[in-house]
Protein backbone atom coordinates (compact mmCIF):
# COMPACT_ATOMS: atom_id res chain seq x y z
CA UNK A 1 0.00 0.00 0.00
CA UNK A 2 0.92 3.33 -1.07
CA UNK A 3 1.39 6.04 2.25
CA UNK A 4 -1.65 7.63 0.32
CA UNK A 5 -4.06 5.56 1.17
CA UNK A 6 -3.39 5.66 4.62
CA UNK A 7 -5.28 8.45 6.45
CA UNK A 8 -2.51 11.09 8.68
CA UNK A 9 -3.00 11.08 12.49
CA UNK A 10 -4.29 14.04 12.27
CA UNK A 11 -7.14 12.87 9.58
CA UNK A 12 -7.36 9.75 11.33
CA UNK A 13 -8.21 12.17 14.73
CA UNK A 14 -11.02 14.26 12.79
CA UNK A 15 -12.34 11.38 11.42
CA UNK A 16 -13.09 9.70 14.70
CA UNK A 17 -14.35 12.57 16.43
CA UNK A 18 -16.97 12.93 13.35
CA UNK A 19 -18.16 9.05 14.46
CA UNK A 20 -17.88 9.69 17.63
CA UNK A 21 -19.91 12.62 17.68
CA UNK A 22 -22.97 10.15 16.84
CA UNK A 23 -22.53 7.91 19.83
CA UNK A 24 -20.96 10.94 22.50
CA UNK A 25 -18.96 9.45 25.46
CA UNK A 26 -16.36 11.37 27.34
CA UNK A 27 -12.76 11.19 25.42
CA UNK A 28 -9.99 9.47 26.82
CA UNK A 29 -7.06 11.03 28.36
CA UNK A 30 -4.85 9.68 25.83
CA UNK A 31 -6.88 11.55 23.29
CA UNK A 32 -6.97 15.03 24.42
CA UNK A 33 -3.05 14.54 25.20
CA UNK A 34 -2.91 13.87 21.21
CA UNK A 35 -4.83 16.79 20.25
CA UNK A 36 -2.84 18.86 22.74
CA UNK A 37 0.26 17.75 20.83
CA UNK A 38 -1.25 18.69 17.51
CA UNK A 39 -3.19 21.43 17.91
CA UNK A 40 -1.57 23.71 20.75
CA UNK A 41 -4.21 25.79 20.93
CA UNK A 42 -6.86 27.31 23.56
CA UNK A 43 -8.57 24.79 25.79
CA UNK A 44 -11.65 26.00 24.19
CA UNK A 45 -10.27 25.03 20.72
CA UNK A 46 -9.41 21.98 21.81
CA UNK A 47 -12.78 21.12 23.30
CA UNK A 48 -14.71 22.17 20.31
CA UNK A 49 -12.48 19.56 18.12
CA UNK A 50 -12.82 17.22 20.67
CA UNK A 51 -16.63 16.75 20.70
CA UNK A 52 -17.86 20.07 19.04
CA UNK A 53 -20.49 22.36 20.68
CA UNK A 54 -22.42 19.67 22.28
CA UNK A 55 -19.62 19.33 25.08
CA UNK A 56 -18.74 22.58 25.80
CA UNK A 57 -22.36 23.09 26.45
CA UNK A 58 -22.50 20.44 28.47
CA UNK A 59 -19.35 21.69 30.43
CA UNK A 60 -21.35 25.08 30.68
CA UNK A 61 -24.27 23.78 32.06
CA UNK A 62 -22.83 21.75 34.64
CA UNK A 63 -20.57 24.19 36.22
CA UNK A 64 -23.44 27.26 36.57
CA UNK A 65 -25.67 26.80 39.62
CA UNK A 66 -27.92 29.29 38.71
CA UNK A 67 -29.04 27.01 35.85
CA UNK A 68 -29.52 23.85 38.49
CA UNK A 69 -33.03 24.29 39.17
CA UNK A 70 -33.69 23.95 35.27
CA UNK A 71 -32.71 20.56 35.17
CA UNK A 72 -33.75 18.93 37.80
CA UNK A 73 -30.56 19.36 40.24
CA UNK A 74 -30.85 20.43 43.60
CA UNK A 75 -32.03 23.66 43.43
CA UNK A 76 -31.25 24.28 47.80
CA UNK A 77 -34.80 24.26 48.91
CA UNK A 78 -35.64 20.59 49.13
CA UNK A 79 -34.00 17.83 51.06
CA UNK A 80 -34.12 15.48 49.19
């Protein structure tokens, strides 16, 4: 085989987060160490290639407690 037909890491590393994006699960360690290497860019930039807009709005959602009671977290009134 011709090194042509070989996807580069770097394709290889967009391709999978495309499939991944369909069936989301948090990325490995390994993998944002890779992207690191690559890309050495913002944290945000590497979060949006990572998983793309979904995750950073997850991110953004979890860490604001004013947004809590929205969702069904504790919202400080109950004790449950």
């Amino acid at each position: 085989m011709s090194k042509y037909s070989q996807p580069t890491e770097k394709q290889e590393l967009v391709l999978n987060t495309v499939r991944d994006r369909k069936y989301w699960r948090p990325p490995t360690f390994q993998r944002i160490a890779d992207i690191v290497k690559m890309e050495k860019k913002s944290v945000y930039r590497i979060l949006k290639i990572l998983e793309g807009k979904d995750l950073l709005e997850r991110v953004d959602d979890y860490y604001h407690p004013r947004e809590w009671a929205y969702d069904n977290r504790w919202d400080g009134t109950s004790n449950e």
